[in-house]
N, C-alpha and C. Protein backbone atom coordinates (compact mmCIF):
# COMPACT_ATOMS: atom_id res chain seq x y z
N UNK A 1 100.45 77.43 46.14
CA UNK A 1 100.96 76.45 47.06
C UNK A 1 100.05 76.41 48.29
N UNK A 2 99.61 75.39 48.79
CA UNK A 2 98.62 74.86 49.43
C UNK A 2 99.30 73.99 50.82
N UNK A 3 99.62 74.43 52.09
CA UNK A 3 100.02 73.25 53.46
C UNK A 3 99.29 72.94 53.84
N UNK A 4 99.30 71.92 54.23
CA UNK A 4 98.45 71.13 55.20
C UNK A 4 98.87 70.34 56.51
N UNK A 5 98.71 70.76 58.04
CA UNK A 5 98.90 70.50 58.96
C UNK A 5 97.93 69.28 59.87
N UNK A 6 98.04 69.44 61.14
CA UNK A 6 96.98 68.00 61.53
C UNK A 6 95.62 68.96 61.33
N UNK A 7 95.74 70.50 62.02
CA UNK A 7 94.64 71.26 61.83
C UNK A 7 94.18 71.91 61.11
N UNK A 8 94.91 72.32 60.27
CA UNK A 8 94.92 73.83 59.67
C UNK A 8 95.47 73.59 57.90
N UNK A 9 94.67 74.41 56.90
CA UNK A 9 95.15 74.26 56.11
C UNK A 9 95.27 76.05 55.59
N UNK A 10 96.99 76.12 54.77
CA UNK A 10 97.23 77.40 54.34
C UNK A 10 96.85 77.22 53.02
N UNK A 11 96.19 78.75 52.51
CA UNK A 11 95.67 78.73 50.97
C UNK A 11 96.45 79.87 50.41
N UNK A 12 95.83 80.52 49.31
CA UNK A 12 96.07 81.96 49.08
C UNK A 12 94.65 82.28 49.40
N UNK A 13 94.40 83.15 49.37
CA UNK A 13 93.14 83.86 49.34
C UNK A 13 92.37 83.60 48.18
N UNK A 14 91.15 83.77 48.32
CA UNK A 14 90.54 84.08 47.09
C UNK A 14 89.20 84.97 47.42
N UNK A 15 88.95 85.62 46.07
CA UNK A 15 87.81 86.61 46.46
C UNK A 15 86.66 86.60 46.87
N UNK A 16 86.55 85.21 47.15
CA UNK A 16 84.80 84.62 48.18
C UNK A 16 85.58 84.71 49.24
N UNK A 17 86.30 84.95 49.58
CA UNK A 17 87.12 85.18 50.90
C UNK A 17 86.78 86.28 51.87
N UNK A 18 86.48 87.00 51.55
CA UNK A 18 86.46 88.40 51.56
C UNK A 18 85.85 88.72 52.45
N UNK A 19 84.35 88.67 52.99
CA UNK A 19 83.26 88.57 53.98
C UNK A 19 84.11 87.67 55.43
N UNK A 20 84.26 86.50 54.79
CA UNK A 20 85.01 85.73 56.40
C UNK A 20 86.16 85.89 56.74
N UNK A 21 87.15 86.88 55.64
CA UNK A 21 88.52 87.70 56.26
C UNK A 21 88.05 88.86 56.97
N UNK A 22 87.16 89.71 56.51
CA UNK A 22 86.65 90.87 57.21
C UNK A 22 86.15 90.48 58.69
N UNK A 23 85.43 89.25 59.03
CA UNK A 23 85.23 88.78 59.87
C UNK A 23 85.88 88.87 60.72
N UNK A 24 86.81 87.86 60.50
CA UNK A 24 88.05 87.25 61.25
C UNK A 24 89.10 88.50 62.07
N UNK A 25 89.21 89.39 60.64
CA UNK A 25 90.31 90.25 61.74
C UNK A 25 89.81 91.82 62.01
N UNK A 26 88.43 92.14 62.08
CA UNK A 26 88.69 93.24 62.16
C UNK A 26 87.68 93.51 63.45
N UNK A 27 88.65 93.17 64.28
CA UNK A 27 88.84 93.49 65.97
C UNK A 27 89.70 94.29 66.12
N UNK A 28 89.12 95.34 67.09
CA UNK A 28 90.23 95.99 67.92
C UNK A 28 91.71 95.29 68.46
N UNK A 29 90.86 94.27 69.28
CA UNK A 29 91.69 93.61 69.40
C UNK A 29 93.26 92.92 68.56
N UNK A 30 92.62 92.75 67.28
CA UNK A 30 93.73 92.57 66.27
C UNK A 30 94.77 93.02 65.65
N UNK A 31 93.30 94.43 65.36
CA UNK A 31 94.43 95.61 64.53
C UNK A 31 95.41 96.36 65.13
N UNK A 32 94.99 96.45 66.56
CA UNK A 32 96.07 96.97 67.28
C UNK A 32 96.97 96.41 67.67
N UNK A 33 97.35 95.16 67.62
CA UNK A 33 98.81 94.61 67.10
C UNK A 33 99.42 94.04 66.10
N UNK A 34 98.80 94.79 65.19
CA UNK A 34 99.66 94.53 63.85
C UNK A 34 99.76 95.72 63.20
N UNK A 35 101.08 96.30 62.40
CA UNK A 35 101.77 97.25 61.96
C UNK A 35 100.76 98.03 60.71
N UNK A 36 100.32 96.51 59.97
CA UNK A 36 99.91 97.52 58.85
C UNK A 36 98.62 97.42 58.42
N UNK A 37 97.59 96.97 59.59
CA UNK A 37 96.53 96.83 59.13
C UNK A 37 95.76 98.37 59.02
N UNK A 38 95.08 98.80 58.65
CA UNK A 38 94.23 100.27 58.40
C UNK A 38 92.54 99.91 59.67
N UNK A 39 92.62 100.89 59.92
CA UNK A 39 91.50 100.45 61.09
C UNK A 39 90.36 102.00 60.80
N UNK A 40 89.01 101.57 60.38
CA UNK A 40 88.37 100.46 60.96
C UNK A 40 88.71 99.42 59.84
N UNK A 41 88.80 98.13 59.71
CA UNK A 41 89.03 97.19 58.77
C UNK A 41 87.62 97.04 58.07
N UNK A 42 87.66 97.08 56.50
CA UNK A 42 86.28 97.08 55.97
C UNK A 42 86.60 95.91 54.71
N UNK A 43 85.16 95.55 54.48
CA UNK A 43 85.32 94.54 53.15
C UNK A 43 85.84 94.69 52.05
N UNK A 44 85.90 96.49 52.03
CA UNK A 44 86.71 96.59 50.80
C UNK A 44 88.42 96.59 50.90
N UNK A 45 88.67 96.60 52.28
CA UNK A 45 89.84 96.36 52.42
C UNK A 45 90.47 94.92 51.86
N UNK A 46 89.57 93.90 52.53
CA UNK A 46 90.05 92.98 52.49
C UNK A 46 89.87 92.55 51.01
N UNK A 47 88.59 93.00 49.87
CA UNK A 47 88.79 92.69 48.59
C UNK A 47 89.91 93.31 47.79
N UNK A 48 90.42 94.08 48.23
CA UNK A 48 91.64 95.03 47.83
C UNK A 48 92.78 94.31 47.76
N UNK A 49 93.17 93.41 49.56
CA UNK A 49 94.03 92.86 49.47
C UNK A 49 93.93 91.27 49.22
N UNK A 50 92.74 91.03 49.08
CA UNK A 50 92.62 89.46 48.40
C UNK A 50 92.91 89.48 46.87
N UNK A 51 93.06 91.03 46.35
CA UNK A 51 93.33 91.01 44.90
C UNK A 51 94.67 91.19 44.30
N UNK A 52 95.21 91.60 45.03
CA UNK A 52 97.16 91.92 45.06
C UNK A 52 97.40 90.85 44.70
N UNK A 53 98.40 90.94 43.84
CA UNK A 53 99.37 90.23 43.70
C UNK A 53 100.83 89.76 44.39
N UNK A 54 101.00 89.02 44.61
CA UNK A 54 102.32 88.66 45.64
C UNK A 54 104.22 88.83 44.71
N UNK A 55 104.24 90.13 45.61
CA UNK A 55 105.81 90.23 44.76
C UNK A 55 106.67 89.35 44.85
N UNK A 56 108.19 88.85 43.85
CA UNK A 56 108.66 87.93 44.33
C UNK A 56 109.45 88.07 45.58
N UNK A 57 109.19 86.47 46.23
CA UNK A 57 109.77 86.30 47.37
C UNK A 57 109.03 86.10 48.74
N UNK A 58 107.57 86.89 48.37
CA UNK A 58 106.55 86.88 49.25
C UNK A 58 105.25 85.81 49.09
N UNK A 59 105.10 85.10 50.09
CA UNK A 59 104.24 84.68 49.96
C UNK A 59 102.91 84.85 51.06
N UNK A 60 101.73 85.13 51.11
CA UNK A 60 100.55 85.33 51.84
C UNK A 60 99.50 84.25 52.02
N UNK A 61 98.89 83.90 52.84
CA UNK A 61 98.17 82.29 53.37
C UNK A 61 97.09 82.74 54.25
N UNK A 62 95.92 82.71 53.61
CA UNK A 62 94.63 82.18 55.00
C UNK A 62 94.93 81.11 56.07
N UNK A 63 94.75 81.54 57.00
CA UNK A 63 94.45 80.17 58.04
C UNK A 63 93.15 79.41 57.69
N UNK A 64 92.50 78.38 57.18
CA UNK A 64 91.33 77.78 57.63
C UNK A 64 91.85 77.12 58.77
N UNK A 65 90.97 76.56 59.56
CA UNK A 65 91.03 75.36 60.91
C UNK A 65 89.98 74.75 60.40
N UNK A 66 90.23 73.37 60.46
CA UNK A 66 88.97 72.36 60.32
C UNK A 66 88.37 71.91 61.95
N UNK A 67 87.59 72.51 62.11
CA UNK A 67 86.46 72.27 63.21
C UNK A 67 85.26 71.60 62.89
N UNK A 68 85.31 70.54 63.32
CA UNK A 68 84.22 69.30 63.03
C UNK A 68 84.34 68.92 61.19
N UNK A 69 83.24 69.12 60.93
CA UNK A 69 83.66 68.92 59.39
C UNK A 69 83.04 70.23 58.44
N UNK A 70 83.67 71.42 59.29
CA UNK A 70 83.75 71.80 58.13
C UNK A 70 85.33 73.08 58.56
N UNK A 71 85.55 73.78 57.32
CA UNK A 71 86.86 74.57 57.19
C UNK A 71 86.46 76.29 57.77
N UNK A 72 87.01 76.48 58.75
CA UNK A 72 86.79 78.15 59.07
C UNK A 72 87.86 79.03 58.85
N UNK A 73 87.76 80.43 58.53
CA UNK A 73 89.01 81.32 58.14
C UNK A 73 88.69 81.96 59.83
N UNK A 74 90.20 81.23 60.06
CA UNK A 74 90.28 82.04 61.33
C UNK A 74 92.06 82.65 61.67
N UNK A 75 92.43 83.26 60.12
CA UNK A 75 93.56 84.10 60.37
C UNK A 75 94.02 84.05 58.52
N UNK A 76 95.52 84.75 59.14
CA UNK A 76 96.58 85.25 58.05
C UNK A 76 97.93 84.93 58.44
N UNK A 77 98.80 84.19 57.62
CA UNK A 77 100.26 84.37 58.17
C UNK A 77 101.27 84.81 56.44
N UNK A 78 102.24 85.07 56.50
CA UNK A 78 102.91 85.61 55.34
C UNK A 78 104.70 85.57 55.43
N UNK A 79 105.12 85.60 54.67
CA UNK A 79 106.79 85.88 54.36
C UNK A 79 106.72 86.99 53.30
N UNK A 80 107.50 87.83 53.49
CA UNK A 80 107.33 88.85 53.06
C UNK A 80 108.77 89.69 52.81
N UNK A 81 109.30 89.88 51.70
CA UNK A 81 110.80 90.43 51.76
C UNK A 81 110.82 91.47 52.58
N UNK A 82 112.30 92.04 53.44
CA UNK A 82 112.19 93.04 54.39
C UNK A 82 113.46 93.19 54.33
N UNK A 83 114.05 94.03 53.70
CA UNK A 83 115.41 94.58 53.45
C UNK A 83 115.86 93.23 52.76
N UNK A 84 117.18 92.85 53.35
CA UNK A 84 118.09 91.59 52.92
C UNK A 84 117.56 90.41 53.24
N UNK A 85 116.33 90.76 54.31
CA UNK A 85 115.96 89.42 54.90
C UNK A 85 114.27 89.06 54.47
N UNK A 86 113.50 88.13 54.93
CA UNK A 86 112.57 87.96 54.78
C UNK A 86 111.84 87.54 56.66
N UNK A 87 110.79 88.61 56.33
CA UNK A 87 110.15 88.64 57.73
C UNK A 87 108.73 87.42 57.71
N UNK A 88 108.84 86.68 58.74
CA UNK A 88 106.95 85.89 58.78
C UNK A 88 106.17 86.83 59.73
N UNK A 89 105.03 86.75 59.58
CA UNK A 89 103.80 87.55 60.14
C UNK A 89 102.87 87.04 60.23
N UNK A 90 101.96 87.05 61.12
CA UNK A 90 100.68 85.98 61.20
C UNK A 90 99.59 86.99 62.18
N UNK A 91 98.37 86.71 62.18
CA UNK A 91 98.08 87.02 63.30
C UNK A 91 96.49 86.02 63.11
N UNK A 92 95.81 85.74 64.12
CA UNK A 92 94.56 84.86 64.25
C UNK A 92 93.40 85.88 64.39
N UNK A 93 92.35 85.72 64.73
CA UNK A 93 90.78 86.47 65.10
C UNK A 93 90.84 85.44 66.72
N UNK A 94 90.29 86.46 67.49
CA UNK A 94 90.30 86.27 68.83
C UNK A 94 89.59 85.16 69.39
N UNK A 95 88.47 84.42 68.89
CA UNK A 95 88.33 83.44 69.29
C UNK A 95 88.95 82.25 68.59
N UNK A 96 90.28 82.10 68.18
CA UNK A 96 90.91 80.98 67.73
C UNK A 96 92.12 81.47 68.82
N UNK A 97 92.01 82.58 69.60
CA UNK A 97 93.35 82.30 70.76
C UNK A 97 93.41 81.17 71.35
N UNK A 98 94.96 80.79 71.51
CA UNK A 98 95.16 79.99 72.68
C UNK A 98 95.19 78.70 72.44
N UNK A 99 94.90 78.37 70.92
CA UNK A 99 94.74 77.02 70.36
C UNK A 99 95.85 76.50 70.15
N UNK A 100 97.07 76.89 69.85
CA UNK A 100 98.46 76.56 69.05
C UNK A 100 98.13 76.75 67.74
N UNK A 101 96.90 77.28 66.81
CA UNK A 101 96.83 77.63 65.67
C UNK A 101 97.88 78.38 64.77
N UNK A 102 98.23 79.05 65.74
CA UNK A 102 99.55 80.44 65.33
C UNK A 102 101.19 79.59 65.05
N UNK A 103 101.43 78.69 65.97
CA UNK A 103 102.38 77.96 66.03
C UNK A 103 102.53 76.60 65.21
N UNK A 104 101.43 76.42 65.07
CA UNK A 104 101.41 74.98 63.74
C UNK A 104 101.25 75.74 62.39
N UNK A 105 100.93 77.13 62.14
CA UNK A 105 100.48 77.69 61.19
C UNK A 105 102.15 77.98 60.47
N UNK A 106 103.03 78.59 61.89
CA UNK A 106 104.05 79.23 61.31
C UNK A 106 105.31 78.06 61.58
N UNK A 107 104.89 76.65 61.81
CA UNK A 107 105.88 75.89 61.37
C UNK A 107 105.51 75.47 60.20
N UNK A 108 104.51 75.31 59.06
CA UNK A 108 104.22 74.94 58.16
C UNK A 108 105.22 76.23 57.27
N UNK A 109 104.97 77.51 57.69
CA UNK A 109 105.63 78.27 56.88
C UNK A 109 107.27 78.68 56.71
N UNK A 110 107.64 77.77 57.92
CA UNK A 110 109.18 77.91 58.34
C UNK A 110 109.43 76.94 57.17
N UNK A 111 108.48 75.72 57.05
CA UNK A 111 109.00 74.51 56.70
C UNK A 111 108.70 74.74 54.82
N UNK A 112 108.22 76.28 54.59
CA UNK A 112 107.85 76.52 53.55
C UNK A 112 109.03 77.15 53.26
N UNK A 113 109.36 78.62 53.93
CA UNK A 113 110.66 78.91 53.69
C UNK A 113 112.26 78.11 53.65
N UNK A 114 112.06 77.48 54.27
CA UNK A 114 113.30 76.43 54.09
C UNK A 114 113.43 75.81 53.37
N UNK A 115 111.91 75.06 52.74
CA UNK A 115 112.23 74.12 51.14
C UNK A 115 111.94 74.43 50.35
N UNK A 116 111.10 75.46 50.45
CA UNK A 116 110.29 76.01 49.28
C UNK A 116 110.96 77.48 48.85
N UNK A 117 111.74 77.90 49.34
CA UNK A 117 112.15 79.03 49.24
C UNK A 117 113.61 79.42 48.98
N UNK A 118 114.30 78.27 49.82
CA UNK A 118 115.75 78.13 49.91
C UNK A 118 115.85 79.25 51.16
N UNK A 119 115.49 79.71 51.71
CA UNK A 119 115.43 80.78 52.73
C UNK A 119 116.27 80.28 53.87
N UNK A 120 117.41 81.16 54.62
CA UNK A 120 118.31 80.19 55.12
C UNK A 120 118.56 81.45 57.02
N UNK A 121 117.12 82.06 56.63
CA UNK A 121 117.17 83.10 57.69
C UNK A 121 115.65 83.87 57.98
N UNK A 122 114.87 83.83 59.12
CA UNK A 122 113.39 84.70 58.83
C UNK A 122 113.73 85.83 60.24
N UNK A 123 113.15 86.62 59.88
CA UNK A 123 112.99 87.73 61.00
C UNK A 123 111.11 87.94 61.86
N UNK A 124 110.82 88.44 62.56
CA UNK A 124 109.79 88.93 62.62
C UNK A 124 110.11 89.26 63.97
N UNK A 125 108.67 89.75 64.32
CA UNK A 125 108.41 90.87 65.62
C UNK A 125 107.47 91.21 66.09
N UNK A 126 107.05 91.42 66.78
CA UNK A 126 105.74 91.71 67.84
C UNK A 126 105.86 92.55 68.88
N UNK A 127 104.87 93.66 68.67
CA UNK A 127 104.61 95.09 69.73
C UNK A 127 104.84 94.34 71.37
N UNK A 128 105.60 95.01 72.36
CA UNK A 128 105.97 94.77 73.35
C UNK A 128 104.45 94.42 74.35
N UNK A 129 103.35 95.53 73.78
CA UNK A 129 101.73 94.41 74.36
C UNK A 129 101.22 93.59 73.97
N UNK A 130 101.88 92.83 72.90
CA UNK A 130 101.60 91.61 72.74
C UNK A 130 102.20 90.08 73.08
N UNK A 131 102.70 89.91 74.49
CA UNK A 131 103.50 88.52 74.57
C UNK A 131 103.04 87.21 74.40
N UNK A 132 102.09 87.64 73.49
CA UNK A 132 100.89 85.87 73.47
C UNK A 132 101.97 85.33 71.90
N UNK A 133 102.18 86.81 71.10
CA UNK A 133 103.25 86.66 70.18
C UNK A 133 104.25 86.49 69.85
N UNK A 134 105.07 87.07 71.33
CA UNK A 134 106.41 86.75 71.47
C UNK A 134 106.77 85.10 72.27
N UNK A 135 105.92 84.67 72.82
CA UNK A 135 105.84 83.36 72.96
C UNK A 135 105.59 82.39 72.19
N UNK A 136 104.93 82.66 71.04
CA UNK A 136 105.05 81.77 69.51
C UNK A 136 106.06 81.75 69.14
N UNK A 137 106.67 83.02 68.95
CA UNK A 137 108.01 82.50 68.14
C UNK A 137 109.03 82.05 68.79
N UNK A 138 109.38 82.12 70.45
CA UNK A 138 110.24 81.60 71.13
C UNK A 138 109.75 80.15 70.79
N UNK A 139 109.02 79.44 70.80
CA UNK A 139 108.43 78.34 70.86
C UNK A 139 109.17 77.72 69.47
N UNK A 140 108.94 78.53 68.60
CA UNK A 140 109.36 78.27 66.74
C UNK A 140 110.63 78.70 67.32
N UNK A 141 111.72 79.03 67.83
CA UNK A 141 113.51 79.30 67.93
C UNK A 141 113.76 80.09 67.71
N UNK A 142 112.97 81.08 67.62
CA UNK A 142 113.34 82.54 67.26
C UNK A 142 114.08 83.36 68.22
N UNK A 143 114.78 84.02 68.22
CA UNK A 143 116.09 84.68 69.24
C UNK A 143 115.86 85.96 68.77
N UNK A 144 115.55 86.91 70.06
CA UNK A 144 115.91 88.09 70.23
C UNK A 144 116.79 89.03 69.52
N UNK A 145 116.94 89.69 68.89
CA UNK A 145 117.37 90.80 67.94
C UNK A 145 117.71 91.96 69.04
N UNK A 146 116.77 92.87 69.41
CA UNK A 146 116.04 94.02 69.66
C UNK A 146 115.10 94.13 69.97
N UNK A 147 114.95 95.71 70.45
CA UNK A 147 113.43 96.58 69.75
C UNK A 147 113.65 97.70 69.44
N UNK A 148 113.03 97.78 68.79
CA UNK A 148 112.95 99.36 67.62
C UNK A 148 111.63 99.74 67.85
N UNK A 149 110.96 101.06 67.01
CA UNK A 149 109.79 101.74 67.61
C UNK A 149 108.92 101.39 65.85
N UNK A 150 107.96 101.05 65.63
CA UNK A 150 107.43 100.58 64.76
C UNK A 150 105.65 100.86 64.52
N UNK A 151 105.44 101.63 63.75
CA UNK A 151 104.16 102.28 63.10
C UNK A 151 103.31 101.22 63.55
N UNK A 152 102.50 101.96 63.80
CA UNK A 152 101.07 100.76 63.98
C UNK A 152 100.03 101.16 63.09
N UNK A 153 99.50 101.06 61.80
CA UNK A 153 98.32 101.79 61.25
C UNK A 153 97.50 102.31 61.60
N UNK A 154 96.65 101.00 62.79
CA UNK A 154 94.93 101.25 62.99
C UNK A 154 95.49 102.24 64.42
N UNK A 155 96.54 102.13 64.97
CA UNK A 155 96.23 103.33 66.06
C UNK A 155 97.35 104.63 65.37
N UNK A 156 97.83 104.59 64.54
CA UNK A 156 98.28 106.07 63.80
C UNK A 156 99.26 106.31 65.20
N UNK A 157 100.26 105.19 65.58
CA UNK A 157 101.33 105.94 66.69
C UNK A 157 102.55 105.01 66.08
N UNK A 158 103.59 105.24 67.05
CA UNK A 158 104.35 104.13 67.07
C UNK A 158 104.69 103.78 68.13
N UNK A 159 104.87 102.20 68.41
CA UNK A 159 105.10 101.52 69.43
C UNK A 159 106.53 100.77 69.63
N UNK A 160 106.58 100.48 70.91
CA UNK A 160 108.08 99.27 70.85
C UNK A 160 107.85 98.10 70.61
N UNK A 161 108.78 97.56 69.68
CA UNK A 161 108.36 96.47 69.03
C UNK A 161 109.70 95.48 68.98
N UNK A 162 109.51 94.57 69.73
CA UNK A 162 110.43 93.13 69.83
C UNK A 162 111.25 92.94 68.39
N UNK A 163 112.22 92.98 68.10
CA UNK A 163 112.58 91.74 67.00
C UNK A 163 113.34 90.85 66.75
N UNK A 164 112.77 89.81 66.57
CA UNK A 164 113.62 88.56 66.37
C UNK A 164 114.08 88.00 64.84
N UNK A 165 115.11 86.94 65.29
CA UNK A 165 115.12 86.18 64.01
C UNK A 165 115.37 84.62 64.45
N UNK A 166 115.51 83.64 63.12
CA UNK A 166 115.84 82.18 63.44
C UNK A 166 116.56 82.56 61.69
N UNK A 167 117.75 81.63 61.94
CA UNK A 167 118.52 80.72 61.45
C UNK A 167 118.12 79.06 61.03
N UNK A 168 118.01 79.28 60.10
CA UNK A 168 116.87 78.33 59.37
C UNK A 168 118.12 77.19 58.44
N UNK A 169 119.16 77.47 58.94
CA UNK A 169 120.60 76.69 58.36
C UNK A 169 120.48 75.75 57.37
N UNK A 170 120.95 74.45 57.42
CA UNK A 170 120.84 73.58 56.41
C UNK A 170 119.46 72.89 56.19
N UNK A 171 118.87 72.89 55.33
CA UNK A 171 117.42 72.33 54.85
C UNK A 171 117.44 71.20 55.71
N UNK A 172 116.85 70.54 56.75
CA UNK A 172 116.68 69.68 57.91
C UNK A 172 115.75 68.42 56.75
N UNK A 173 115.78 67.38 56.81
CA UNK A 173 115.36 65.81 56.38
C UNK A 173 114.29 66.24 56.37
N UNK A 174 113.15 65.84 55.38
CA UNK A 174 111.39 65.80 55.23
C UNK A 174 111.24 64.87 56.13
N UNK A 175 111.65 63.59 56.26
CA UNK A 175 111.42 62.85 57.26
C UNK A 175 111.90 63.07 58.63
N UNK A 176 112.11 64.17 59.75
CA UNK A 176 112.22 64.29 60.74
C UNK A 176 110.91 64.09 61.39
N UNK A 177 110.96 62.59 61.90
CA UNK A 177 109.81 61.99 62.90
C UNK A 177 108.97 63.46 63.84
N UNK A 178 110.10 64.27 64.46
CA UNK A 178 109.39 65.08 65.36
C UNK A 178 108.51 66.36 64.60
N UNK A 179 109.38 66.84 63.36
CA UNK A 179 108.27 67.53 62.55
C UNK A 179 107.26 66.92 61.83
N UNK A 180 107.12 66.05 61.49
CA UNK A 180 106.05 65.32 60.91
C UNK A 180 104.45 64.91 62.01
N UNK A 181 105.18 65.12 63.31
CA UNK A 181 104.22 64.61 64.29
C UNK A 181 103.64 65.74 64.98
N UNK A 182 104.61 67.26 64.95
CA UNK A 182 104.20 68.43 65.68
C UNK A 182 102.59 68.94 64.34
């Protein structure tokens, strides 16, 4: 399954992938706010996980961005089962901050879980030093949960970590003028 936004198109991965995922996320900057990346991030990581298979329920997506004419991998976002619920996760490579990339990325995937999934609830969360994250998902309706203390891989600690959810209720019209235009 393949989205397509005004900017951005979600793929699965594939194994020519591999070199411009390694790229993309393996910043300090990155790995240290996300739970389960392994740091230092290496190519064989990323051929490892461009080769997995997706259990049911989960689904995993490259970001490309189309910049001028051509397509760049400049992230990852995912749904991913997490107890009873299903969590989204995303994160970009540092020079695609600040674009709304993260936020058009993870309404394509709200709008994935809701029709594509029947999914009628998402969770997720972001380390308390990251509020560039917790402002995406307020943005997407996501409401405050908690925080709980949550493993970080690439720094081997654990941190406090925000969590939210949205209520994703009755499957909303394909034709809602305002999602069609965001």
């Amino acid at each position: 399954m393949f989205a397509r936004t005004q900017r951005l198109t979600l793929r699965p991965g594939w194994p020519e992938d591999a070199a411009a995922l390694t790229a993309a996320i393996a910043h300090e900057a990155v790995a240290f706010k996300l739970s389960r990346l392994p740091w230092p991030y290496t190519v064989e990581h990323a051929t490892d996980w461009l080769s997995q298979t997706s259990r049911a329920g989960e689904i995993s997506r490259v970001i490309l961005a189309h910049e001028g004419n051509r397509a760049r991998l400049v992230g990852g976002i995912g749904i991913h089962p997490d107890g009873d619920d299903h969590e989204i996760g995303y994160w970009l490579t540092p020079d695609a901050w600040g674009r709304g990339y993260a936020t058009e990325a993870a309404r394509a995937m709200i709008d994935i879980a809701r029709f594509g999934m029947g999914l009628r609830r998402l969770t997720s969360g972001h380390f308390i030093d990251n509020p560039a994250s917790g402002r995406v998902l307020a943005k997407l309706g996501f409401r405050n949960t908690g925080v709980v203390m949550r493993h970080c891989l690439a720094l081997g600690i654990d941190k406090p970590c925000a969590t939210l959810a949205i209520d994703l209720g009755e499957p909303e019209s394909c034709e809602d003028p305002e999602r069609m235009a965001a």
